[in-house]
Protein backbone atom coordinates (compact mmCIF):
# COMPACT_ATOMS: atom_id res chain seq x y z
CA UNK A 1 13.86 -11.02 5.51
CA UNK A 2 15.44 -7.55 6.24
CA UNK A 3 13.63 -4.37 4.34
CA UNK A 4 9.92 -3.06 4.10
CA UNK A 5 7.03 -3.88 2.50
CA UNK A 6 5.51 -1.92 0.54
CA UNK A 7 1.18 -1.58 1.02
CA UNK A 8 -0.72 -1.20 -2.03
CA UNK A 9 -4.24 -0.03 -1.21
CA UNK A 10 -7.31 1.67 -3.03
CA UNK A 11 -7.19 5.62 -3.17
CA UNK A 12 -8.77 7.19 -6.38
CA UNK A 13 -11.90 5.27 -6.63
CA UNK A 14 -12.49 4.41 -2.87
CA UNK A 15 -16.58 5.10 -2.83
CA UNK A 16 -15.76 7.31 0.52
CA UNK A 17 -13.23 9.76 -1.40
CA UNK A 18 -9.26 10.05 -1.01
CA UNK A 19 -9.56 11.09 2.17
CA UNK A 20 -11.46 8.26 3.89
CA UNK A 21 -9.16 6.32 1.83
CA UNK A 22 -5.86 7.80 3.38
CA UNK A 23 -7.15 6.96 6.78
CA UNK A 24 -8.08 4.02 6.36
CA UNK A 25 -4.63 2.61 5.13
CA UNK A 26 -3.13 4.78 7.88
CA UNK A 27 -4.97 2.40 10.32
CA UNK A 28 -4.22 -0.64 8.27
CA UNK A 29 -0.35 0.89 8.19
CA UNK A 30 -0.46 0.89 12.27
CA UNK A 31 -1.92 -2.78 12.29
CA UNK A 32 0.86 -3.93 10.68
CA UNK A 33 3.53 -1.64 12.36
CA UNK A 34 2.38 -3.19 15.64
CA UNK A 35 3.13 -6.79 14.77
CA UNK A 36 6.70 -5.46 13.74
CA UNK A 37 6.32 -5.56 9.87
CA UNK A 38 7.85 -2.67 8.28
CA UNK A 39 6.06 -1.05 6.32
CA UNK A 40 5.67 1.63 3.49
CA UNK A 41 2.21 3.00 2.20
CA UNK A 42 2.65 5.54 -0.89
CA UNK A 43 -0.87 6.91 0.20
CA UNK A 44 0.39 7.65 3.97
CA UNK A 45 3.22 8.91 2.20
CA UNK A 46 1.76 11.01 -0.60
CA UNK A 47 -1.69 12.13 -0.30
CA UNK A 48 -0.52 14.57 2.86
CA UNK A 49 1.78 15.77 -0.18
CA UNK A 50 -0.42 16.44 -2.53
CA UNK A 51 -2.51 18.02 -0.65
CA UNK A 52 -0.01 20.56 1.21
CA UNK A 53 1.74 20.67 -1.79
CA UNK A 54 -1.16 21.59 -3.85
CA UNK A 55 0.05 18.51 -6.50
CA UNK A 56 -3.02 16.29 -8.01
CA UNK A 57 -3.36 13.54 -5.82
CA UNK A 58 -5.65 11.62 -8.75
CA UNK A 59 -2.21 12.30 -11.35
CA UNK A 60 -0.86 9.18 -11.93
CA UNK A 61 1.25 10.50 -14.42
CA UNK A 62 3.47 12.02 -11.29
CA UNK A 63 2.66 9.73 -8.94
CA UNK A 64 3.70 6.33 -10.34
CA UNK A 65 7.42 7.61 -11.17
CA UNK A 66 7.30 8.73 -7.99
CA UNK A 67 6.49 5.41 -6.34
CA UNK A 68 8.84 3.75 -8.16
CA UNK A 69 12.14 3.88 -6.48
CA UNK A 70 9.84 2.97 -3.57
CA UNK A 71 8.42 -0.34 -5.14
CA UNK A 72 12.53 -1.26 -6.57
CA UNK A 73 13.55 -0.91 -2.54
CA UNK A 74 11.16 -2.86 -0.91
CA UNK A 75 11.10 -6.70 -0.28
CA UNK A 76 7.90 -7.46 -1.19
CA UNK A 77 4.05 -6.11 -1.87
CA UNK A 78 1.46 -6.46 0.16
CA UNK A 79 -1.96 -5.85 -1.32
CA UNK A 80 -4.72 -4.59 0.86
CA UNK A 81 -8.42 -5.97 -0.32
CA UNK A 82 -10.24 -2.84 0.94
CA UNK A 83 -13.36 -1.65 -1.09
CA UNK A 84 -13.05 -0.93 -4.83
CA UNK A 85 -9.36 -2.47 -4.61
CA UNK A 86 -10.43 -4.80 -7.67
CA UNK A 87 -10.82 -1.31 -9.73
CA UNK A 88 -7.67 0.39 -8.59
CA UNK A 89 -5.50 1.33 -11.72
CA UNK A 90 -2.58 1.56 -9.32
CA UNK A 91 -2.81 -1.53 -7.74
CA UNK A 92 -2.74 -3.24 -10.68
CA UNK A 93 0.22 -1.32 -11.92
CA UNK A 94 2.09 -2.12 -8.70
CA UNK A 95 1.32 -5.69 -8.46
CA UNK A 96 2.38 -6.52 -12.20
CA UNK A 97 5.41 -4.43 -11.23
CA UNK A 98 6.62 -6.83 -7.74
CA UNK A 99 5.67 -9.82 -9.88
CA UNK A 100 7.89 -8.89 -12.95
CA UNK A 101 10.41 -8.43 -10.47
CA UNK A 102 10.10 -11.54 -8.63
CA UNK A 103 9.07 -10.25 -5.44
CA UNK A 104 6.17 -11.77 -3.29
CA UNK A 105 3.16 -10.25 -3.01
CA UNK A 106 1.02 -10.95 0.08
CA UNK A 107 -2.81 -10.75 -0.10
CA UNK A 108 -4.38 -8.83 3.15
CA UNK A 109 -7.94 -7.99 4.52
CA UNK A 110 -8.58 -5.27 6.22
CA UNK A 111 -7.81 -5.53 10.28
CA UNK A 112 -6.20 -8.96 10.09
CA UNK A 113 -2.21 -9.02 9.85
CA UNK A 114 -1.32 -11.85 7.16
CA UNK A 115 -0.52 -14.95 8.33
CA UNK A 116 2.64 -15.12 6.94
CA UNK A 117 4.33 -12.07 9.18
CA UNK A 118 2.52 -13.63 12.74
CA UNK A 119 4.37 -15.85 14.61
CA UNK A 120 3.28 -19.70 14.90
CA UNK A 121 1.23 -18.86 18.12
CA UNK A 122 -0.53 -16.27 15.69
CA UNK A 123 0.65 -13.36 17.45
């Protein structure tokens, strides 16, 4: 399957703030960039802007239109279980929005690729 995936993770309510949150999917981001799945992360992608850009970073008003074209373009959703994902407003938002579109969405924990993107040696 050629594209990206895009990686939904926790951010406004992660219990260690936005910017533990940032780089910890950063790290999750790499893990997955090194077994050759490309990938997109609105946090990598965002929260550097918000912040140098002195935007809201907690504005979902701004943020989820700006996501959008993001989630239309990619091939699927993977959604990272990391701490306090279960509360994550825009988690939920982005995985009602890949399955209304009829893309797959791939569960992951954190530090273990998904099975589905290793090869059958599990590499």
């Amino acid at each position: 399957m050629k594209g990206f995936w895009y990686l939904a993770s926790p951010y406004s309510k992660y219990p260690q703030g936005i910017d533990v949150a940032f780089m910890m999917v950063a790290k999750q981001a790499g893990l997955l960039a090194r077994a050759g799945v490309p990938v997109y992360s609105p946090i990598c992608h965002t929260h550097p802007i918000a912040l140098f850009g002195s935007l809201n970073p907690l504005d979902h008003s701004l943020w989820m239109p700006f996501d959008k074209p993001m989630m239309d373009a990619a091939v699927g959703l993977i959604m990272l279980r990391a701490v306090s994902w279960e509360e994550s407003y825009g988690m939920k938002i982005e995985h009602d929005t890949f399955v209304a579109a009829g893309k797959p969405v791939i569960w992951m924990d954190p530090d273990v690729v998904p099975s589905q993107f290793l090869d059958p040696l599990g590499r």
